[in-house]
C-alpha atoms as a PDB file:
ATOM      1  CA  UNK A   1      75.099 137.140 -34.433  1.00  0.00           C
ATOM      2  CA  UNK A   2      77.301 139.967 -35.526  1.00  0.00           C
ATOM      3  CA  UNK A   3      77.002 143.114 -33.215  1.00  0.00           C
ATOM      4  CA  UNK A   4      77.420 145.122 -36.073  1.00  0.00           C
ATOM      5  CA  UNK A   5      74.588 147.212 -37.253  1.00  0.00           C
ATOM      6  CA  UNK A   6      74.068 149.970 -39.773  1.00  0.00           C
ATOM      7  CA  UNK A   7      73.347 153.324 -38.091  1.00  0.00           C
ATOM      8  CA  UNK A   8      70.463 155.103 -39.778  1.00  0.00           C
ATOM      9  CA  UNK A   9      69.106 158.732 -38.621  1.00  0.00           C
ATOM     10  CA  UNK A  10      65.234 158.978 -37.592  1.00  0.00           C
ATOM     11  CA  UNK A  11      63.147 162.371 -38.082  1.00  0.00           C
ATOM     12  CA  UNK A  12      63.555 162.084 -34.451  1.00  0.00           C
ATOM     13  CA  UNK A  13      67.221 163.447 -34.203  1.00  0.00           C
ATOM     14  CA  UNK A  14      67.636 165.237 -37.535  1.00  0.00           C
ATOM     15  CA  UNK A  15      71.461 165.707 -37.040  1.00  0.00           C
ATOM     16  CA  UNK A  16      72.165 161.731 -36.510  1.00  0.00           C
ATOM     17  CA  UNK A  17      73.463 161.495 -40.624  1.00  0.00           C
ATOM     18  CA  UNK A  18      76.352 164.530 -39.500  1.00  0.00           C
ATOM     19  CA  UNK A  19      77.225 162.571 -35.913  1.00  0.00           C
ATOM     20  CA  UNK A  20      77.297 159.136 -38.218  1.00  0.00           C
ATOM     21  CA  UNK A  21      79.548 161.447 -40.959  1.00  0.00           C
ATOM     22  CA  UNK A  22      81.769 162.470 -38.347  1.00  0.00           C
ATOM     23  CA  UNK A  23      82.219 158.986 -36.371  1.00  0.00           C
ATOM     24  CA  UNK A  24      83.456 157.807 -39.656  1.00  0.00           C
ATOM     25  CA  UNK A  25      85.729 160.198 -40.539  1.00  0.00           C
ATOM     26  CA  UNK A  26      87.240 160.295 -36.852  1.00  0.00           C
ATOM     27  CA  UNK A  27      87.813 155.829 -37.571  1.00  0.00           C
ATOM     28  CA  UNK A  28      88.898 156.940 -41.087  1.00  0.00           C
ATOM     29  CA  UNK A  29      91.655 159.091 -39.910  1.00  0.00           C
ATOM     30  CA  UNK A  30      93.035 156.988 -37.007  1.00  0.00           C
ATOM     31  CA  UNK A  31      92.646 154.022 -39.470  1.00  0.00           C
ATOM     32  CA  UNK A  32      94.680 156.717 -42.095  1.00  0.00           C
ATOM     33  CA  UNK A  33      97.540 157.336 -39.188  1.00  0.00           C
ATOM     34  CA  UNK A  34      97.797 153.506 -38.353  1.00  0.00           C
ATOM     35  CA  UNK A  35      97.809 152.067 -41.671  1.00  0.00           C
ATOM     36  CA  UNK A  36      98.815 154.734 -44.342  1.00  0.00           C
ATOM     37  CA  UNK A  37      97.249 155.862 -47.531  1.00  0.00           C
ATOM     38  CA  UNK A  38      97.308 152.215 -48.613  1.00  0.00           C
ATOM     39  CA  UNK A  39      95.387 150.822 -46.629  1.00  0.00           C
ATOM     40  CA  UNK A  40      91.846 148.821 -47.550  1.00  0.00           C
ATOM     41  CA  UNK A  41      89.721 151.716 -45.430  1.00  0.00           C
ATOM     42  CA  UNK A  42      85.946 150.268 -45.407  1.00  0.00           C
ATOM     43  CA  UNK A  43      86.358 147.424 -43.897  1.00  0.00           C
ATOM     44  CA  UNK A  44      89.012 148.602 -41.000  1.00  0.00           C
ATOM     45  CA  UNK A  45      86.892 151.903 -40.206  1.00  0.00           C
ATOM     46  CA  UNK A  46      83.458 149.863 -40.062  1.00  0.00           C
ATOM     47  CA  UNK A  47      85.233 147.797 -37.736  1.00  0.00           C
ATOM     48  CA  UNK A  48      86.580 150.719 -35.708  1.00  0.00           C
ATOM     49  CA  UNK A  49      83.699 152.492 -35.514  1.00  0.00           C
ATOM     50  CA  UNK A  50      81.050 149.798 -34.901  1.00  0.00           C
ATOM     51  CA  UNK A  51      79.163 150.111 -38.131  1.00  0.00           C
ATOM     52  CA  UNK A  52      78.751 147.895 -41.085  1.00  0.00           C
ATOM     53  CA  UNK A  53      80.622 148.708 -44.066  1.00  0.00           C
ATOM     54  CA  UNK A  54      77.689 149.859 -46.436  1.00  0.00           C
ATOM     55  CA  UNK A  55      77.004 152.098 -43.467  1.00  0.00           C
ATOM     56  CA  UNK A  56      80.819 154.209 -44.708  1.00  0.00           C
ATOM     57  CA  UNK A  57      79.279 153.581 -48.541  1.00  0.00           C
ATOM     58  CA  UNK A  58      75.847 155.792 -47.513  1.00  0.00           C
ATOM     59  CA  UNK A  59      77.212 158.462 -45.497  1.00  0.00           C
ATOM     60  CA  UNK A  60      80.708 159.377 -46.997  1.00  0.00           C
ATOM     61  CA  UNK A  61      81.304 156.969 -50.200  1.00  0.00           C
ATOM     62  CA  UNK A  62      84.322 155.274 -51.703  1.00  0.00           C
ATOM     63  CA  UNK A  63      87.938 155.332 -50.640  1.00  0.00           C
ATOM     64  CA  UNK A  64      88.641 158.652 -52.743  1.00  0.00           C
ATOM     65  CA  UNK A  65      85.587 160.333 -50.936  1.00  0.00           C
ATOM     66  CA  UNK A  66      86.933 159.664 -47.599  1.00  0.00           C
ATOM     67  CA  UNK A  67      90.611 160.825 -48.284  1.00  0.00           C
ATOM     68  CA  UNK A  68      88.502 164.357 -49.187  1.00  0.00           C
ATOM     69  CA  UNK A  69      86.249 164.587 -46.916  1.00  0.00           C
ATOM     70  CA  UNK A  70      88.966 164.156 -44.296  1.00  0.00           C
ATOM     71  CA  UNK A  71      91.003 166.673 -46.107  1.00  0.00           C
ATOM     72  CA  UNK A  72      87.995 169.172 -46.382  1.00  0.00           C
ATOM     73  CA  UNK A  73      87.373 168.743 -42.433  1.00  0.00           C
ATOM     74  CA  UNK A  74      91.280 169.363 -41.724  1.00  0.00           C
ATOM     75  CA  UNK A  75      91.121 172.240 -43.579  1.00  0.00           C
ATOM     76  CA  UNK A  76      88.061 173.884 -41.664  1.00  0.00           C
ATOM     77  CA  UNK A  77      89.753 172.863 -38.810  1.00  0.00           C
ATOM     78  CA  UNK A  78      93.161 175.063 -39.828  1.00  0.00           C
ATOM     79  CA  UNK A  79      90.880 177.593 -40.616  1.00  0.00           C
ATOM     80  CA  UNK A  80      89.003 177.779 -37.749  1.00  0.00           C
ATOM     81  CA  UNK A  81      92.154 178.420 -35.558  1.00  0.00           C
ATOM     82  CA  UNK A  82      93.841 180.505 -38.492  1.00  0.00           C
ATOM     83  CA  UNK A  83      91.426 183.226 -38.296  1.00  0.00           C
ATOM     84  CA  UNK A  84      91.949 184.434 -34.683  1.00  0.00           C
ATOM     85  CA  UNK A  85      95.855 184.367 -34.910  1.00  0.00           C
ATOM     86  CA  UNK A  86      95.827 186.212 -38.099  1.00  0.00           C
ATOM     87  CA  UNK A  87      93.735 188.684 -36.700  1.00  0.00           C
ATOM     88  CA  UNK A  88      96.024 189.708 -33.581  1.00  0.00           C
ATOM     89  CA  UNK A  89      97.961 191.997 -35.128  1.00  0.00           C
ATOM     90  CA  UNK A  90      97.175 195.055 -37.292  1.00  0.00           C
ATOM     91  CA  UNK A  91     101.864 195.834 -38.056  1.00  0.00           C
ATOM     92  CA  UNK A  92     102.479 193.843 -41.347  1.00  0.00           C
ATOM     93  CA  UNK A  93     105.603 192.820 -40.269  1.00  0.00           C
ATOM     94  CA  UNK A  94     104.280 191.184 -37.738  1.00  0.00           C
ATOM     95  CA  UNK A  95     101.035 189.902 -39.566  1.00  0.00           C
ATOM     96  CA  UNK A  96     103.160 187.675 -41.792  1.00  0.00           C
ATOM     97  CA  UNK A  97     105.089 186.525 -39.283  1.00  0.00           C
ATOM     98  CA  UNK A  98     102.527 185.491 -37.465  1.00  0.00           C
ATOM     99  CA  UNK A  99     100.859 183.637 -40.351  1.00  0.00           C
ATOM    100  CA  UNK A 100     103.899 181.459 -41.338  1.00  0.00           C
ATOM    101  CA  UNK A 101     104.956 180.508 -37.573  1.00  0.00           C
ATOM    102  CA  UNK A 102     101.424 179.367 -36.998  1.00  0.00           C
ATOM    103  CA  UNK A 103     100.744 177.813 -40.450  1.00  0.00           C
ATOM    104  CA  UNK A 104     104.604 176.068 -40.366  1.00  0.00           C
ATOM    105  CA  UNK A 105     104.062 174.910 -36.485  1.00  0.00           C
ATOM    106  CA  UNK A 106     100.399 174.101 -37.236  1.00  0.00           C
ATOM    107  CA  UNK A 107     101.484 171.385 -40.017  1.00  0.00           C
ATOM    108  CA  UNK A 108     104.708 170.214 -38.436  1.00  0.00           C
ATOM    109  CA  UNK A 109     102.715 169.192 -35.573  1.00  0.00           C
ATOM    110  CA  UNK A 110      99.974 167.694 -37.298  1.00  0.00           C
ATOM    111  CA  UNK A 111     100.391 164.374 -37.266  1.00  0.00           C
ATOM    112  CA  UNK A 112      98.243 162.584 -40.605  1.00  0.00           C
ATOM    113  CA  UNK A 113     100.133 164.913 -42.407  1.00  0.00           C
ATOM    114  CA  UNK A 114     103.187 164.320 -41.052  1.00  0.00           C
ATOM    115  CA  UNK A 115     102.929 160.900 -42.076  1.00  0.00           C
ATOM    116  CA  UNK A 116     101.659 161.540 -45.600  1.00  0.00           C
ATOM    117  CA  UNK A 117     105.089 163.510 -46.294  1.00  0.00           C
ATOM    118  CA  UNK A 118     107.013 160.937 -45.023  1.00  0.00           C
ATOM    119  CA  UNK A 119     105.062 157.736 -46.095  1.00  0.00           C
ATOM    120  CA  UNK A 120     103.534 159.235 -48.971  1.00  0.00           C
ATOM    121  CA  UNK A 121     105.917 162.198 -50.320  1.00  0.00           C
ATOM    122  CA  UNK A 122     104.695 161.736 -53.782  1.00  0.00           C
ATOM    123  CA  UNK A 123     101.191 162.161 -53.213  1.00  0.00           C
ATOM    124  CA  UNK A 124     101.392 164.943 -50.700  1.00  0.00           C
ATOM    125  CA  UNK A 125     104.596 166.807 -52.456  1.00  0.00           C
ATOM    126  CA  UNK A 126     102.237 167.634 -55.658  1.00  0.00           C
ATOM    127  CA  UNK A 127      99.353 168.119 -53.679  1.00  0.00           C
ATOM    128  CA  UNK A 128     101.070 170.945 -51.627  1.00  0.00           C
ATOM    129  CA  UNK A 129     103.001 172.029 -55.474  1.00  0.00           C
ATOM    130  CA  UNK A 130     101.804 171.425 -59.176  1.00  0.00           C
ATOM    131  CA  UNK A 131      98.798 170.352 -58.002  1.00  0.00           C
ATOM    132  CA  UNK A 132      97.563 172.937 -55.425  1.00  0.00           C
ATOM    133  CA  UNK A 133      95.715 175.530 -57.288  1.00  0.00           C
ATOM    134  CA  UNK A 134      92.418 174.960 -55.365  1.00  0.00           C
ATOM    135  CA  UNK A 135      94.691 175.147 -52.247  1.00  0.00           C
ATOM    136  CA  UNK A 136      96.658 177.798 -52.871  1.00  0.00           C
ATOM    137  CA  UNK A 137      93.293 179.768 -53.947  1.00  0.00           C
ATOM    138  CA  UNK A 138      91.686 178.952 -50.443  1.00  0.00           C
ATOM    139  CA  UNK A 139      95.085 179.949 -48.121  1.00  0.00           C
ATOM    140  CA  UNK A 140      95.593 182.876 -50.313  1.00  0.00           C
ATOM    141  CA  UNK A 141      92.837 184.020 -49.446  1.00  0.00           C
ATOM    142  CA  UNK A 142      92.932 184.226 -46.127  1.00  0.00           C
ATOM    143  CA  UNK A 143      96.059 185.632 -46.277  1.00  0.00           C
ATOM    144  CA  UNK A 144      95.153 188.394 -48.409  1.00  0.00           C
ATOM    145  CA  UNK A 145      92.321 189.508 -46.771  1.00  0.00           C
ATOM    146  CA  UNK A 146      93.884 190.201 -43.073  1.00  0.00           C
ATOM    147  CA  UNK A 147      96.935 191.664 -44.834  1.00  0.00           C
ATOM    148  CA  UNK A 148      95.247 193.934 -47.159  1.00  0.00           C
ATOM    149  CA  UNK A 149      93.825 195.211 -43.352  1.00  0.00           C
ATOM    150  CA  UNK A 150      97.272 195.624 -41.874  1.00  0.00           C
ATOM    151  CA  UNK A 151      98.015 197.555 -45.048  1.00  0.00           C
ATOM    152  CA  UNK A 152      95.301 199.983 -44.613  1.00  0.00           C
ATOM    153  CA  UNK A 153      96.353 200.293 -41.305  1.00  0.00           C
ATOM    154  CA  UNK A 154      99.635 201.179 -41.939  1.00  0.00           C
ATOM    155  CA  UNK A 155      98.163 203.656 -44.697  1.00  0.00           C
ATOM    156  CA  UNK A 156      99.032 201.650 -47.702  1.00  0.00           C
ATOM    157  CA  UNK A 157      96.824 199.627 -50.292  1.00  0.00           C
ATOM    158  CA  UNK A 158      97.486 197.778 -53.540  1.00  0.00           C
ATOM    159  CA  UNK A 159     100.325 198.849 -55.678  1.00  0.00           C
ATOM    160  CA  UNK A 160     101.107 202.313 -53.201  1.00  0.00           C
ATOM    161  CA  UNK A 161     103.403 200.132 -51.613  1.00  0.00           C
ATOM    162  CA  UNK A 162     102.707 195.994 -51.530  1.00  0.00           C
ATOM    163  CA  UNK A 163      99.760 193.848 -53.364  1.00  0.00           C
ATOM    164  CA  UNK A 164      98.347 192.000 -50.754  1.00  0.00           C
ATOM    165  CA  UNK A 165      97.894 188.902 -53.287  1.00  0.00           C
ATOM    166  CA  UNK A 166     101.466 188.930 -53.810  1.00  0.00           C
ATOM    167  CA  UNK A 167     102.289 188.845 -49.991  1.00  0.00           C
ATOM    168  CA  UNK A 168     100.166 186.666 -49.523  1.00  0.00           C
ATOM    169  CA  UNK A 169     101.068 183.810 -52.241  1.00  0.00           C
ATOM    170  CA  UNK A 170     105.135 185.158 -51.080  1.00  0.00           C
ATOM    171  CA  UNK A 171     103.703 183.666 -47.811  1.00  0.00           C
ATOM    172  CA  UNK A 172     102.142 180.486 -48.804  1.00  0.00           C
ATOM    173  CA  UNK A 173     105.330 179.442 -50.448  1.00  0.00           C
ATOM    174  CA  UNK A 174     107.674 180.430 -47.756  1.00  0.00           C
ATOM    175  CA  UNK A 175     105.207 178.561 -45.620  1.00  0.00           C
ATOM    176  CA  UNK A 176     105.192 174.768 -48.109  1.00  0.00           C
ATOM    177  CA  UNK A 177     108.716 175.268 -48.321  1.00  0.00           C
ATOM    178  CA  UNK A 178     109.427 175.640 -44.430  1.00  0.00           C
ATOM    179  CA  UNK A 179     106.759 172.344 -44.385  1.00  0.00           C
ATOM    180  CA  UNK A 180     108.319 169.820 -47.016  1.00  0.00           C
ATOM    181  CA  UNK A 181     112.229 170.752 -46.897  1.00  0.00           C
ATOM    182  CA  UNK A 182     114.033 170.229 -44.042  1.00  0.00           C
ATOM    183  CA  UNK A 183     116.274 173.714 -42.626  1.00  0.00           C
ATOM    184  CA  UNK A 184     119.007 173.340 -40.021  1.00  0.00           C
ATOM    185  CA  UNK A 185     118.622 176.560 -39.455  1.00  0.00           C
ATOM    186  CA  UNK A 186     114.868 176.356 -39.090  1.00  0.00           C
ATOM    187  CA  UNK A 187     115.646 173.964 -36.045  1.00  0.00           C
ATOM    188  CA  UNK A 188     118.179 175.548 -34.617  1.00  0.00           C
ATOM    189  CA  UNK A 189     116.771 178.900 -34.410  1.00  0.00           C
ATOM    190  CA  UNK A 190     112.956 177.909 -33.869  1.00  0.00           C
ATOM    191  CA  UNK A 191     110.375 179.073 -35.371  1.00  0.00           C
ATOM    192  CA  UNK A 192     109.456 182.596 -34.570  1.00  0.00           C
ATOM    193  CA  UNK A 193     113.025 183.586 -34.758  1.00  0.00           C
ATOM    194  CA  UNK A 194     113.876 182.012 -38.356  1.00  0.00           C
ATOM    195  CA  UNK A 195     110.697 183.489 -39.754  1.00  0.00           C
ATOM    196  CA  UNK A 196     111.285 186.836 -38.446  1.00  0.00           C
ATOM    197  CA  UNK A 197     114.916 186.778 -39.947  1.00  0.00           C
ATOM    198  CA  UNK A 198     113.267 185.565 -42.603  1.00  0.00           C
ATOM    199  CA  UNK A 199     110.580 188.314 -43.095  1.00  0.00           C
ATOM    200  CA  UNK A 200     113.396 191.134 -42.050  1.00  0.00           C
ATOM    201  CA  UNK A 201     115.485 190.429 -44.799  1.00  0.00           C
ATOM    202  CA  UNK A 202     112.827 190.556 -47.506  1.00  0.00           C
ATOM    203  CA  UNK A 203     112.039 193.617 -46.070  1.00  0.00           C
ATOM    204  CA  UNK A 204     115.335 195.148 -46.819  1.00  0.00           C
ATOM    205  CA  UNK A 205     115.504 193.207 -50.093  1.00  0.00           C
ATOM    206  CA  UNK A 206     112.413 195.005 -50.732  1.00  0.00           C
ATOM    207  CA  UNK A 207     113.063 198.377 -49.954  1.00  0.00           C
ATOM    208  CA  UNK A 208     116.695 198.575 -52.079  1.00  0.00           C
ATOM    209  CA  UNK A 209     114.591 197.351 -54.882  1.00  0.00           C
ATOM    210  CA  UNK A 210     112.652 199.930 -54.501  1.00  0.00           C
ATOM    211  CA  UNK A 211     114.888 202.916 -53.584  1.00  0.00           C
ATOM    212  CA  UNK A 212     116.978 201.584 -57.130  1.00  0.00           C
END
């Protein structure tokens, strides 16, 4: 007899569908980090989680709906830890360089993602690129809306001195390019002291344009 059993919530414990959701998305993504993108994912996460496999059908769906709801919960995670960090700083200097180091150290140490770029480049690459509108959207903004705050701290807002949209998407760029190409100097220098550089010079680059 198979000790395999759907899981099915009672009215007693009205939050058993999320803990079911969530024990199947934690299988899917160690089944996602052992296997790849490839990989047949009903049958190994039912197996790794102790459920059956129309138990995965009922409470996330097919292999498409568990690749997004993995990349949904990922992406409340980032957020989640985003929003402090972003909000520890009111100089805009030091605003965007505390987004990118966080964002760029946040995905280099992620590890499905990690994977995906190497495993997977031409999935992820257009994901992160061509195809990132919805993306983009969401990390802009974030972005925008603690840096249009370190602007009016600094006593500055919209086009009186920088659009917060346009630091912001200058930000998410910097921060997929730092992700999916690899920079000697980037490794060399760390982090926090490449992005600084980084931020300095556009800074200057800014300001010549602007005295011109």
């Amino acid at each position: 007899m198979s000790s395999v059993a759907p899981l099915r919530p009672g009215p007693a414990n009205p939050d058993a569908a999320a803990q079911i959701r969530e024990r199947i998305l934690d299988a899917a993504t160690e089944c996602l980090l052992a296997q790849g993108l490839d990989a047949r994912l009903h049958a190994a996460i039912a197996e790794r989680a102790g459920i059956s496999r129309p138990t995965v059908y009922k409470y996330v769906g097919d292999q498409a709906a568990i690749v997004a709801a993995i990349l949904d919960r990922e992406l409340d995670r980032f957020f989640g830890l985003a929003v402090p960090i972003l909000r520890t700083s009111d100089d805009l200097e030091a605003h965007l360089v505390n987004a990118i180091v966080f964002v760029v150290e946040y995905a280099r140490d992620h590890a499905l993602l990690q994977k995906a770029l190497v495993d997977h480049p031409e999935v992820i690459l257009p994901a992160l690129t061509t195809m990132s509108g919805a993306l983009v959207d969401r990390v802009v903004a974030l972005f925008e809306e603690q840096l249009d705050r370190a602007l009016r701290q600094q006593g500055g807002r919209g086009s009186d001195t920088l659009s917060p949209r346009a630091a912001a998407e200058w930000a998410f760029r910097i921060v997929v390019s730092l992700i999916t190409t690899p920079t000697r100097a980037l490794e060399e220098e760390g982090t926090q002291v490449y992005v600084e550089s980084l931020v300095r010079l556009m800074g200057i680059a800014g300001a010549e344009g602007s005295a011109s």
